[in-house]
Protein backbone atom coordinates (compact mmCIF):
# COMPACT_ATOMS: atom_id res chain seq x y z
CA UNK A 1 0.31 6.60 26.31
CA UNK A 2 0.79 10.16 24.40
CA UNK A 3 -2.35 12.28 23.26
CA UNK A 4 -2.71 10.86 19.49
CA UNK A 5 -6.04 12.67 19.12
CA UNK A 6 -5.47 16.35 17.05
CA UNK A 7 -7.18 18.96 18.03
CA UNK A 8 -11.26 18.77 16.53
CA UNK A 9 -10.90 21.97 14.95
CA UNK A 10 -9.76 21.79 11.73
CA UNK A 11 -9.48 24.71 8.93
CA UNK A 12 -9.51 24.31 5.40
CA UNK A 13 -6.37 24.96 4.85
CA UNK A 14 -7.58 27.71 1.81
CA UNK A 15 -6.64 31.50 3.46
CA UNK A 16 -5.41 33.81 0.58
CA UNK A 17 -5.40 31.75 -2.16
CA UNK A 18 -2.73 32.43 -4.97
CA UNK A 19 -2.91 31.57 -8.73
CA UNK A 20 -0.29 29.13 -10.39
CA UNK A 21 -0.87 28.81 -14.15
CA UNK A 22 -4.20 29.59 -13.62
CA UNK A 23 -4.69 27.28 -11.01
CA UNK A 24 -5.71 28.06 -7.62
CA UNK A 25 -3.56 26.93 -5.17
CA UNK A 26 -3.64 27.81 -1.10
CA UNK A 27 -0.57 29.68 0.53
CA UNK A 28 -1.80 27.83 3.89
CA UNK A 29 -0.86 24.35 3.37
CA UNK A 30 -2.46 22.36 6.16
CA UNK A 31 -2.83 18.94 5.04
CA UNK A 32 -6.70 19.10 6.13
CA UNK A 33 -7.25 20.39 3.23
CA UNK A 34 -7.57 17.40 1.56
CA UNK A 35 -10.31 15.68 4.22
CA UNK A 36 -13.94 15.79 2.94
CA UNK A 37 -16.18 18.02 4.96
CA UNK A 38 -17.45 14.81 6.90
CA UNK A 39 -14.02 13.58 7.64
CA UNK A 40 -13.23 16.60 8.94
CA UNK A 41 -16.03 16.79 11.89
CA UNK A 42 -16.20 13.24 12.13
CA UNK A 43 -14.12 12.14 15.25
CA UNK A 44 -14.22 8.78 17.37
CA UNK A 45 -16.85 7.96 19.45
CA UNK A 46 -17.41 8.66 23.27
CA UNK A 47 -15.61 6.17 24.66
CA UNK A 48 -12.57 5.41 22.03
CA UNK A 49 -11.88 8.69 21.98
CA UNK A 50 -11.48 8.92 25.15
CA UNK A 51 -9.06 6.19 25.36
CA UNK A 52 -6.27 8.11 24.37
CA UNK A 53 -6.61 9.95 27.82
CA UNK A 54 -5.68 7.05 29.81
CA UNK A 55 -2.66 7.04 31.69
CA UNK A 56 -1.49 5.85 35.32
CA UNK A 57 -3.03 7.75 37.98
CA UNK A 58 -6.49 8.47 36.33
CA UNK A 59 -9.62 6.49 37.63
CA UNK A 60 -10.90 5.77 34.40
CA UNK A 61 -15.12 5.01 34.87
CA UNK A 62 -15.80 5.04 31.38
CA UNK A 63 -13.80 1.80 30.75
CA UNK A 64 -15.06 0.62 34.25
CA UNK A 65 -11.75 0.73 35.74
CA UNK A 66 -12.09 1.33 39.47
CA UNK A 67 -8.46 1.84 40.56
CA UNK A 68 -5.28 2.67 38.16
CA UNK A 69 -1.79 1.96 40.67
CA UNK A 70 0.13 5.28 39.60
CA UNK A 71 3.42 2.67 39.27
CA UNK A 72 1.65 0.26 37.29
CA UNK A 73 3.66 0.71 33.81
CA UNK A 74 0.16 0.57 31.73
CA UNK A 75 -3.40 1.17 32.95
CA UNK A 76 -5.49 -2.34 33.76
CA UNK A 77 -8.25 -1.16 32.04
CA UNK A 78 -11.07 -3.48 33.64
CA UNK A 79 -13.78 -2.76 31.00
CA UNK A 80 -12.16 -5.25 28.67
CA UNK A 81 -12.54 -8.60 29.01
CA UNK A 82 -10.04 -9.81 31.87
CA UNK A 83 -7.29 -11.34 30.26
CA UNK A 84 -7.26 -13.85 33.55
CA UNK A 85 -10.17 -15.74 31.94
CA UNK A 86 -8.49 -15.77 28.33
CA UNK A 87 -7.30 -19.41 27.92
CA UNK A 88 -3.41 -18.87 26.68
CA UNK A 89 -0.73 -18.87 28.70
CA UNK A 90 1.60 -18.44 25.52
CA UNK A 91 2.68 -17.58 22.22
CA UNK A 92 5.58 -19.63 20.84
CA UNK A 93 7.14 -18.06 17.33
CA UNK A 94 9.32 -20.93 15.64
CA UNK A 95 11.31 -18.59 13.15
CA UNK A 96 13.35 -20.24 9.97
CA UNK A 97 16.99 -19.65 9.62
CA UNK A 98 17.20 -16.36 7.76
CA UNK A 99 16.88 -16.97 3.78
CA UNK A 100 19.62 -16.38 2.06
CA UNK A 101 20.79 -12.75 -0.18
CA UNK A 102 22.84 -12.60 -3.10
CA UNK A 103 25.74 -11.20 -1.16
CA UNK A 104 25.30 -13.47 2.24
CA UNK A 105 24.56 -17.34 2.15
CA UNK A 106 21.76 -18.88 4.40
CA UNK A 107 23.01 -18.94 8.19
CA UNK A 108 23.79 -22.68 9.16
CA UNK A 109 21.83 -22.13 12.34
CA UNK A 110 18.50 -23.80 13.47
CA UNK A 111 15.26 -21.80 14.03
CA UNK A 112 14.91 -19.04 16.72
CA UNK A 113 12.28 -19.49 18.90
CA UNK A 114 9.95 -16.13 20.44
CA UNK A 115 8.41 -16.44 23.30
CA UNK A 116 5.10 -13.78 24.03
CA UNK A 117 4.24 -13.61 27.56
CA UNK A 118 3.46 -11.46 30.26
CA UNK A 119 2.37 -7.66 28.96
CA UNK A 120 3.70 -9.01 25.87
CA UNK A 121 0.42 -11.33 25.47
CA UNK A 122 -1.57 -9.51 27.46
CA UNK A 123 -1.35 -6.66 24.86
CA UNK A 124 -1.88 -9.32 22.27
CA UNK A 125 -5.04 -10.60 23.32
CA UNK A 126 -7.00 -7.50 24.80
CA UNK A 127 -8.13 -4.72 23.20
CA UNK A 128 -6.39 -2.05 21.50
CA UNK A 129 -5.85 1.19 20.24
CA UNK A 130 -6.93 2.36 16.38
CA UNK A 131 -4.08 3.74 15.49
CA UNK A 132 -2.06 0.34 16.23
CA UNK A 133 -0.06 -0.98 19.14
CA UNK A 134 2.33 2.32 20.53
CA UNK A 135 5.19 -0.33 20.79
CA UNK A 136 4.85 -1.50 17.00
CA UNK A 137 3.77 1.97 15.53
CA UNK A 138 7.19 3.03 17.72
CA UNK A 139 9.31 0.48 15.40
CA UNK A 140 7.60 1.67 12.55
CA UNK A 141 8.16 4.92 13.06
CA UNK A 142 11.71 3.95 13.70
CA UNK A 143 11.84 2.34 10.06
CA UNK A 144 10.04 4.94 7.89
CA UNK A 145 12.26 7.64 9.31
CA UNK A 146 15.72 5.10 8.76
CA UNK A 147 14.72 4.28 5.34
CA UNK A 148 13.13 7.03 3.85
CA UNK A 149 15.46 9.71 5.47
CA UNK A 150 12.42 11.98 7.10
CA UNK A 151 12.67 13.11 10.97
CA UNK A 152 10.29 11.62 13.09
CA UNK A 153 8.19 14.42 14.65
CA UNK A 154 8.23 16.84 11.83
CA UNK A 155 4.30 16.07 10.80
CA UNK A 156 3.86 12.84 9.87
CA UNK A 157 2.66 9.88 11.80
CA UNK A 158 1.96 5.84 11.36
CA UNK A 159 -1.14 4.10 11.48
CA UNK A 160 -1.83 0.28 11.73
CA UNK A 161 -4.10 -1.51 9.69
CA UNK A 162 -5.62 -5.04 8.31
CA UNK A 163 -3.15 -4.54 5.44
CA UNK A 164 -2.66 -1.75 3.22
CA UNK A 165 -5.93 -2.70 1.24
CA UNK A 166 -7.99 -1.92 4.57
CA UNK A 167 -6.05 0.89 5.39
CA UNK A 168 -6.45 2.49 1.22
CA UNK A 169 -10.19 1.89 1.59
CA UNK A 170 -10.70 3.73 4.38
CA UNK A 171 -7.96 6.66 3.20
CA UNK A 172 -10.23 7.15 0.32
CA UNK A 173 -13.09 7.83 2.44
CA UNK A 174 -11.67 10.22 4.39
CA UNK A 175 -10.84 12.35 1.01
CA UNK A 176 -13.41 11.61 -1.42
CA UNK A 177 -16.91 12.88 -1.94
CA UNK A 178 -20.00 11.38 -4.18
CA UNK A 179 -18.90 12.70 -7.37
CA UNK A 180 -15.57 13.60 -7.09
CA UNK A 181 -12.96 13.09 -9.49
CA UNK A 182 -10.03 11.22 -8.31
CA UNK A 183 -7.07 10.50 -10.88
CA UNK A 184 -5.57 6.89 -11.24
CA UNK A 185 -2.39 6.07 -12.80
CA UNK A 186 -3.76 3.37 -15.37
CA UNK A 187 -3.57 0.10 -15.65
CA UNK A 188 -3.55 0.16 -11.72
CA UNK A 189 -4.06 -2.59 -9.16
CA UNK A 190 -7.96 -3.96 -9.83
CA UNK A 191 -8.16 -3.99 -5.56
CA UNK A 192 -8.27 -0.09 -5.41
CA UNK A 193 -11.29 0.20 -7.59
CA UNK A 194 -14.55 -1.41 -5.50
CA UNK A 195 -13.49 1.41 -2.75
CA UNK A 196 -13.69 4.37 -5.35
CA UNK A 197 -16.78 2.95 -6.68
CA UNK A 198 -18.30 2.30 -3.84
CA UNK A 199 -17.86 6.05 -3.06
CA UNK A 200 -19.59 7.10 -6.57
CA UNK A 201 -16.10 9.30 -7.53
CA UNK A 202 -15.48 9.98 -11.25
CA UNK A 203 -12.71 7.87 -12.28
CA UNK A 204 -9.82 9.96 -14.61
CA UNK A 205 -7.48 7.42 -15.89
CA UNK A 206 -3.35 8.99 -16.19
CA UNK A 207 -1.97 6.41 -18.73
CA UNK A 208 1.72 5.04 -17.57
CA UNK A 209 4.75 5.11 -19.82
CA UNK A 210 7.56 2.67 -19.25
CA UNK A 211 8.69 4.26 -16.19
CA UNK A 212 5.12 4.04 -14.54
CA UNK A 213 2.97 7.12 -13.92
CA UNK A 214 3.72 10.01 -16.31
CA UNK A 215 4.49 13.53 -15.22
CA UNK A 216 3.91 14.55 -18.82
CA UNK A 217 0.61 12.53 -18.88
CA UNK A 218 -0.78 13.69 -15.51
CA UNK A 219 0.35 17.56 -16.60
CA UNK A 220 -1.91 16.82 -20.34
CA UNK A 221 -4.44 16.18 -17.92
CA UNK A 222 -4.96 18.77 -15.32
CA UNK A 223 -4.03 21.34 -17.67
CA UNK A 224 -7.16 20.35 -19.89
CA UNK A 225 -9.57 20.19 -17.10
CA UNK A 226 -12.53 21.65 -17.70
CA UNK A 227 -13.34 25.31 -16.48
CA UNK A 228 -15.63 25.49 -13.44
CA UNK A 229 -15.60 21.67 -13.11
CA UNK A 230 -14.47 20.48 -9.63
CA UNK A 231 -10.93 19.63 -10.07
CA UNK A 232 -9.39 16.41 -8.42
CA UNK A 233 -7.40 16.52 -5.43
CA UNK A 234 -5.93 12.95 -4.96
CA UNK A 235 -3.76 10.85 -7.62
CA UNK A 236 -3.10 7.04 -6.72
CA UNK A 237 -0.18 5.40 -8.36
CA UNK A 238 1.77 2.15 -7.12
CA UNK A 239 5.33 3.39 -7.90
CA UNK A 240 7.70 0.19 -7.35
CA UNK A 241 6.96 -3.02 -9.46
CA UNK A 242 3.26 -1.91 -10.17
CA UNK A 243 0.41 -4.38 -10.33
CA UNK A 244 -0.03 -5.42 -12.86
CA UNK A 245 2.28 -3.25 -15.26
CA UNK A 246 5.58 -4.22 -13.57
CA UNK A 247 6.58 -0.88 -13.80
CA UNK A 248 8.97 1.23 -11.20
CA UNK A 249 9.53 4.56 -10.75
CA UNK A 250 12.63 6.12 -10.93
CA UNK A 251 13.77 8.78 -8.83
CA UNK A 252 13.94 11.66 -11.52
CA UNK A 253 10.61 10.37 -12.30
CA UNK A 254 8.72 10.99 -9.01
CA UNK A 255 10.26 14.15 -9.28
CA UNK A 256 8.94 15.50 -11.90
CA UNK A 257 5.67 13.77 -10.45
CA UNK A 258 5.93 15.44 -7.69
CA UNK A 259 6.51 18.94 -9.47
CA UNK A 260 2.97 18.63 -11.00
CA UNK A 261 1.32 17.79 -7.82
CA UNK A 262 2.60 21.01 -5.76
CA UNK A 263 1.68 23.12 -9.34
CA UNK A 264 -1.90 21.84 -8.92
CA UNK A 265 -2.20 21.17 -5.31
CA UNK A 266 -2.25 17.36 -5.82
CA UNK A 267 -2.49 14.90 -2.83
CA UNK A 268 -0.28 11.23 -3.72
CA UNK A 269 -1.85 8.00 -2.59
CA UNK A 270 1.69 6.00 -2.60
CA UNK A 271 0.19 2.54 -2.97
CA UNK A 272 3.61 0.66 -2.11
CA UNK A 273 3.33 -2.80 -1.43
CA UNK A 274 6.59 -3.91 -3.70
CA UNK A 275 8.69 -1.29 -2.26
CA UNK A 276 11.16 -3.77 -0.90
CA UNK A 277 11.16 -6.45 -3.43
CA UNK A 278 13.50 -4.47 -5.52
CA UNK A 279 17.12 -5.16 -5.11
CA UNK A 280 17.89 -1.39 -4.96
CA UNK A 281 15.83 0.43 -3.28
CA UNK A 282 14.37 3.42 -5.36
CA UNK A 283 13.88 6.84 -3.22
CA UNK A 284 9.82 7.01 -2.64
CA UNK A 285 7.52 10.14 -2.75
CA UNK A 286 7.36 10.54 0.69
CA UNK A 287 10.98 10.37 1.18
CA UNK A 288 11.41 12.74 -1.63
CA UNK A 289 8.80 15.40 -1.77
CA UNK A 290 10.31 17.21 0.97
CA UNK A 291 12.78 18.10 -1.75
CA UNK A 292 9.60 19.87 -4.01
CA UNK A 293 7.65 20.31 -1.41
CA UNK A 294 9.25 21.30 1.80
CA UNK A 295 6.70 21.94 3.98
CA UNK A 296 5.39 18.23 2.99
CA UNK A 297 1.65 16.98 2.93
CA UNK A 298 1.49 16.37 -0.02
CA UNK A 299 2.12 11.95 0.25
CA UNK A 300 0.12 9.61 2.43
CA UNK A 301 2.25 6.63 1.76
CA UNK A 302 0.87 2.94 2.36
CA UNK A 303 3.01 -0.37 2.91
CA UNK A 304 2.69 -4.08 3.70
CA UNK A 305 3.62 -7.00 5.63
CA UNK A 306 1.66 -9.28 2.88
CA UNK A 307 4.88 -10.12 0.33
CA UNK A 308 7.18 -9.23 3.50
CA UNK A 309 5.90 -11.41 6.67
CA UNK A 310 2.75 -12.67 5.76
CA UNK A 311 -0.50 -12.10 3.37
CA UNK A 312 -2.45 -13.55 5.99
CA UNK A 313 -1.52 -11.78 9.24
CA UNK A 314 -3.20 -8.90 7.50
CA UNK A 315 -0.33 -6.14 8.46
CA UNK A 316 0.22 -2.86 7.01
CA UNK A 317 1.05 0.54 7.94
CA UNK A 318 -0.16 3.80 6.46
CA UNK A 319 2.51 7.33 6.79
CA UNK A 320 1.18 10.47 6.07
CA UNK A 321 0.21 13.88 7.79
CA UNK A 322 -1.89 13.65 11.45
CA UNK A 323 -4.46 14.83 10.15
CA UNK A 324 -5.18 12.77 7.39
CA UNK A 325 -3.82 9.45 9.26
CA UNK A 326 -5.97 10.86 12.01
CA UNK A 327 -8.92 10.86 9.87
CA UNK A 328 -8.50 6.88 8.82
CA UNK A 329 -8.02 6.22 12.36
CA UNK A 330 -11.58 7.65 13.04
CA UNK A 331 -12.90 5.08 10.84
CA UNK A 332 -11.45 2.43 12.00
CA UNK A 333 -13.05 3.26 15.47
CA UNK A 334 -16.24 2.64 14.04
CA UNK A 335 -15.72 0.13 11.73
CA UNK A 336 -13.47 -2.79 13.44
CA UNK A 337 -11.98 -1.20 16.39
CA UNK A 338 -8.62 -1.58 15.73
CA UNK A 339 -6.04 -4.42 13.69
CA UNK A 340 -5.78 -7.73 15.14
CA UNK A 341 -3.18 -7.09 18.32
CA UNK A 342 -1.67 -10.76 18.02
CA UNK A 343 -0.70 -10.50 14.60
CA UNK A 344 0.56 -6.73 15.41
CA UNK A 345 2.61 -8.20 18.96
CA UNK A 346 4.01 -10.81 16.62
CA UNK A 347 5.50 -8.32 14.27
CA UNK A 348 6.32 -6.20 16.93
CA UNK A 349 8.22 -8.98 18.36
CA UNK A 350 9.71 -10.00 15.21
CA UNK A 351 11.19 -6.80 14.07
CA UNK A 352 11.98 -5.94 17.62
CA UNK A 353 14.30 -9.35 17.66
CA UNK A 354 15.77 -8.35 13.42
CA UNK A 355 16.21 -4.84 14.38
CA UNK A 356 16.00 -2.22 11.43
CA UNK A 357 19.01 -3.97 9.51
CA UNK A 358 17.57 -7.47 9.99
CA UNK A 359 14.53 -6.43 8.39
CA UNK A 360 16.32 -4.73 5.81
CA UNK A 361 18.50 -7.72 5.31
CA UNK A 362 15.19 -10.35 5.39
CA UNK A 363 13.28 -7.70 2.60
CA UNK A 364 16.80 -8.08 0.67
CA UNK A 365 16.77 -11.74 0.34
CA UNK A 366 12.81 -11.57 -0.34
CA UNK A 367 13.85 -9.61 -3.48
CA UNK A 368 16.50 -11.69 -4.31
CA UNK A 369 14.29 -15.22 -4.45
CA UNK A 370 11.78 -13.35 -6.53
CA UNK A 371 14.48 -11.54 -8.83
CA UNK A 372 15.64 -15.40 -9.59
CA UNK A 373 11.96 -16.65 -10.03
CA UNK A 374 11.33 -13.60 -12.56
CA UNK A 375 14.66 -14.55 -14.74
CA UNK A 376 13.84 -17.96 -15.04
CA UNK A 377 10.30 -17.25 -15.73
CA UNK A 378 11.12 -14.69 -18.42
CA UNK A 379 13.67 -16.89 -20.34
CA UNK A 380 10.98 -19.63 -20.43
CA UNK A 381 8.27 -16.71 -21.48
CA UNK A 382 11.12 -15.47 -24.13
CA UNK A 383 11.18 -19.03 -25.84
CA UNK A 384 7.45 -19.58 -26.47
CA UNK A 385 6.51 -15.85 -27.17
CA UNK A 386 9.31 -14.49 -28.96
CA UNK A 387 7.77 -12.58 -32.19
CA UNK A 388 4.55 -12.64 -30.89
CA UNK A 389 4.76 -10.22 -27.48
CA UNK A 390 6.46 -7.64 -25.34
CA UNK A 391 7.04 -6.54 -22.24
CA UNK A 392 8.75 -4.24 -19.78
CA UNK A 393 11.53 -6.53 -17.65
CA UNK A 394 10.18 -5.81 -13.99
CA UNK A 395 13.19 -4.62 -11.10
CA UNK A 396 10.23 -5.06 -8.59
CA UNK A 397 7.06 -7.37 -8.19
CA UNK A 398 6.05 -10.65 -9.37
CA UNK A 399 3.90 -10.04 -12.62
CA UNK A 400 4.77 -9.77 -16.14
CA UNK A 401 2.45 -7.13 -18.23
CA UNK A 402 2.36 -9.21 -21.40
CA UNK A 403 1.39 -6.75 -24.86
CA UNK A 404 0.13 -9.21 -27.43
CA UNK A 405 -0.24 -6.17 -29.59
CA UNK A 406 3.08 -7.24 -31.88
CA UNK A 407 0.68 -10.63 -32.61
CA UNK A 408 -2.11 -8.59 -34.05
CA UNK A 409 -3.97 -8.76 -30.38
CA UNK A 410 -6.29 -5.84 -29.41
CA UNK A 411 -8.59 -7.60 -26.70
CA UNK A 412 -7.19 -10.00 -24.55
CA UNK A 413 -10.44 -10.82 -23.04
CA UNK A 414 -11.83 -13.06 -26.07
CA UNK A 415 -8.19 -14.78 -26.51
CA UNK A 416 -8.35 -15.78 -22.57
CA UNK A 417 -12.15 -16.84 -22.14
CA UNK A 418 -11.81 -18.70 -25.52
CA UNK A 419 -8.90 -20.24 -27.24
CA UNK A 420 -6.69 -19.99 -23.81
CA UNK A 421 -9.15 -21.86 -21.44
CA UNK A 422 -9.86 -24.34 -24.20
CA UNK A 423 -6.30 -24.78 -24.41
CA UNK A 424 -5.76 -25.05 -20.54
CA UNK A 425 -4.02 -21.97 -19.45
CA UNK A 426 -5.60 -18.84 -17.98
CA UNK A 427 -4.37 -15.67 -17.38
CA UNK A 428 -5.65 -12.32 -16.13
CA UNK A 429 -7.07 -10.25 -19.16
CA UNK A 430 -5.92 -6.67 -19.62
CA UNK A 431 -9.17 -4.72 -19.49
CA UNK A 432 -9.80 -6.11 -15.63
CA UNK A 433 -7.05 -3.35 -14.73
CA UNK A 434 -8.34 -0.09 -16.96
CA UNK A 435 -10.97 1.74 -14.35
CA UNK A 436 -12.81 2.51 -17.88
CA UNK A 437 -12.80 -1.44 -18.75
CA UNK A 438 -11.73 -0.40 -22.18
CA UNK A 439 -10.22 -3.44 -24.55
CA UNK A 440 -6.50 -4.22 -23.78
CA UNK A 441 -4.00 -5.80 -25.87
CA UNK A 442 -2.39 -6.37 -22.39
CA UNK A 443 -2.53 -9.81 -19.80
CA UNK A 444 -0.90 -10.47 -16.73
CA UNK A 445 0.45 -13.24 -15.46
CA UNK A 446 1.76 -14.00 -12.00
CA UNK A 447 5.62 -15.74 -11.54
CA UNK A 448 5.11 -15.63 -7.64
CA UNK A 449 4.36 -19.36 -6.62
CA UNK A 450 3.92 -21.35 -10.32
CA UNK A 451 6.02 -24.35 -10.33
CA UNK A 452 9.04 -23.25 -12.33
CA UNK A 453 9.52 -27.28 -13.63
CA UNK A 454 6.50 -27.83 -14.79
CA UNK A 455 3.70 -25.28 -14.93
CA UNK A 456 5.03 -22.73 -16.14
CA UNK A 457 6.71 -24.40 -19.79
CA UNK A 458 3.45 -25.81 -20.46
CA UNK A 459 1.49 -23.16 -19.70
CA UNK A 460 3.63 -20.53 -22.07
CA UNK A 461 3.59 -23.47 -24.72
CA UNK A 462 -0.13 -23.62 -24.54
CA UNK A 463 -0.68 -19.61 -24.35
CA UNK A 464 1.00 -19.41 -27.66
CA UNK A 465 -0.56 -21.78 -28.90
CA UNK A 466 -4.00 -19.70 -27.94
CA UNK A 467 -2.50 -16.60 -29.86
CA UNK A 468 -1.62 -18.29 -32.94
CA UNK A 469 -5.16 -19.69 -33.13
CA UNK A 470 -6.22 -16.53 -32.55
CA UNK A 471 -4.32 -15.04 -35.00
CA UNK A 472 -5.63 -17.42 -37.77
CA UNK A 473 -9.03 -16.98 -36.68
CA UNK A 474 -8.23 -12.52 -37.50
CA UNK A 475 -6.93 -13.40 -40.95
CA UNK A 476 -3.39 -12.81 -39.66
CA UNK A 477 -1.71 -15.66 -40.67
């Protein structure tokens, strides 16, 4: 197993500052910059951190192993519960035939079945490193370097987590401070808020444009912050298909993003989950700030298994610089040990059996089911709300940000917890996704798993319905 732990000295990162626009920005870039004081001293406890260590030929006491065979191909660490007492002899994975893509029909062949056995379940069952699995973190190393072009051992690393939610909550720990300011693309996913909260940061809202998070907005910002007022460090944006706006990034876009961050020394949260439910994939930040940015740092990138695998194997992966990756894996340590190793030897096995280009391929056909749900969905939104709303077609996702502002509409709250519910529809109101809670003309509603036949005609028929009662009861009609 290779030394994952970094080296427990870690400087700020701020010798001989230089001034950029008036801003001060560090000619050091080390990525540990970013940690909070605490994150940066923090490191695993005594015997976790230790476990990185292990390795054939090493008695290891603290784990109560008494004898390690130097051939044995991975230390039987005795400490742990003896997997000769665990109960399963097996792990059979039934797989479907592979769905279908726009270019390639369904295969005609019957399921595939995985078998996980011997070190294979072993692994899965027992104990295991923070960081993830080495054998899963190898394959998705393998992937982030295949499809977002960067060279594996240049900086960066992968961690495992309970999803990307688990793995976001605990990468704003590691950078935020009571009282900081953090900057949020807005309207953003709801899910990121308890954790910023929670931490007692000041919340800037960066509005979004039709393209998602605005360069020009973000630049308005920063360049209007307050002298001698602790400037934010951290932006978090979903970039592909954002929740709830539907909204994607292009490439010139994230550029120009980008641009602004290096100016004022900006680290990206790349909340990703949708990446791959577009049909063409868009460049991301951390493939391309190497391009603004060369000596990187400047992205810690998180993805999921949830709209990929499965929501509830609770799978994702987080890329970024060791030391900040490092830094989440420290509280992981403490806080759950490490990610459920059967769900992570199922993947493993899974993607190990698809290969980079079968997963590519399976993500492809994802985006094509849901690129079909969203058109029909759409036309049947088109007919009921035609005159009354708008909103931006999404390449990516499965929500529709729906502006009832061309009906008269300001605040979507009172039209959904009044004449929508009494009319027998709900959807989510737009103020649930501003971190200030401000009124929205805005709703969102979900195309994911609605029955297309059915639920969905009625439920558009009835939301108009809702507006144009509402629109009679504002003296617009």
């Amino acid at each position: 197993m290779p030394d994952l732990t970094p080296s427990s000295t870690v400087n700020d990162g701020l010798s001989m500052p230089g001034t950029v626009s008036g801003v001060q920005t560090p000619t050091v870039k080390d990525p540990a910059r970013f940690l909070t004081p605490k994150a940066r001293k923090t490191e695993a406890d005594g015997i976790r951190g230790l476990l990185p260590l292990e390795k054939p030929g090493v008695v290891s006491f603290p784990c109560a192993t008494l004898l390690v065979l130097p051939s044995s191909p991975s230390p039987r660490r005795a400490g742990r519960p003896n997997p000769h007492t665990f109960p399963f002899a097996s792990i059979t994975l039934n797989l479907k035939p592979p769905l279908s893509t726009s270019s390639e029909p369904a295969a005609s062949s019957g399921p595939t079945t995985l078998e996980i056995a011997g070190e294979d379940l072993e692994a899965a069952l027992q104990y295991g490193p923070s960081a993830g699995l080495p054998q899963l973190r190898g394959v998705l190393e393998d992937l982030q370097s295949t499809v977002h072009k960067r060279e594996k051992g240049t900086g960066w690393t992968v961690s495992v987590g309970s999803g990307s939610q688990d793995l976001m909550y605990k990468g704003f720990q590691t950078v935020l401070s009571p009282g900081d300011p953090v900057l949020l693309e807005t309207p953003l996913y709801a899910g990121a808020l308890p954790a910023i909260r929670m931490l007692g940061a000041e919340l800037v809202e960066v509005d979004v444009d039709e393209q998602g998070l605005s360069a020009i907005n973000l630049e308005r910002v920063l360049a209007s912050w307050p002298e001698g007022k602790k400037r934010p460090r951290v932006i978090y944006s979903t970039p592909t298909g954002c929740n709830p706006s539907g909204c994607s990034a292009s490439r010139e876009r994230k550029l120009a993003v980008l641009e602004v961050c290096k100016k004022y020394d900006i680290l990206i949260f790349e909340d990703d989950p949708y990446y791959y439910l577009t049909q063409n994939l868009i460049p991301s930040y951390f493939e391309l700030e190497k391009q603004v940015i060369p000596e990187g740092g400047h992205v810690l990138r998180f993805d999921s298994m949830s709209k990929l695998l499965s929501a509830g194997m609770r799978l994702g992966w987080v890329t970024g610089p060791k030391a900040l990756v490092h830094a989440i894996d420290v509280i992981t340590s403490g806080a759950n040990l490490h990610t459920s190793s059967i769900s992570q030897v199922m993947a493993y096995r899974l993607l190990g059996h698809w290969g980079i280009s079968g997963f590519v391929s399976h993500c492809t056909a994802v985006a094509d089911f849901y690129a079909e749900r969203r058109e029909v969905f759409e036309a049947i939104a088109r007919k009921h709300l035609d005159g009354l709303a708008r909103w931006v077609s999404p390449v990516a996702g499965m929500f529709l940000w729906i502006d009832l502002s061309p009906a008269g509409i300001t605040d979507t709250y009172e039209l959904i917890r009044h004449e929508a519910y009494e009319k027998g529809v709900l959807a989510v109101p737009g103020y649930a996704f501003y971190p200030s809670g401000r009124k929205s003309s805005h709703l969102r509603v979900a195309f994911s798993v609605c029955d297309m036949e059915k639920d969905v005609d009625l439920g558009f028929s009835r939301l108009a319905t809702a507006i144009k009662d509402k629109r009679k009861q504002l003296g617009l009609e």
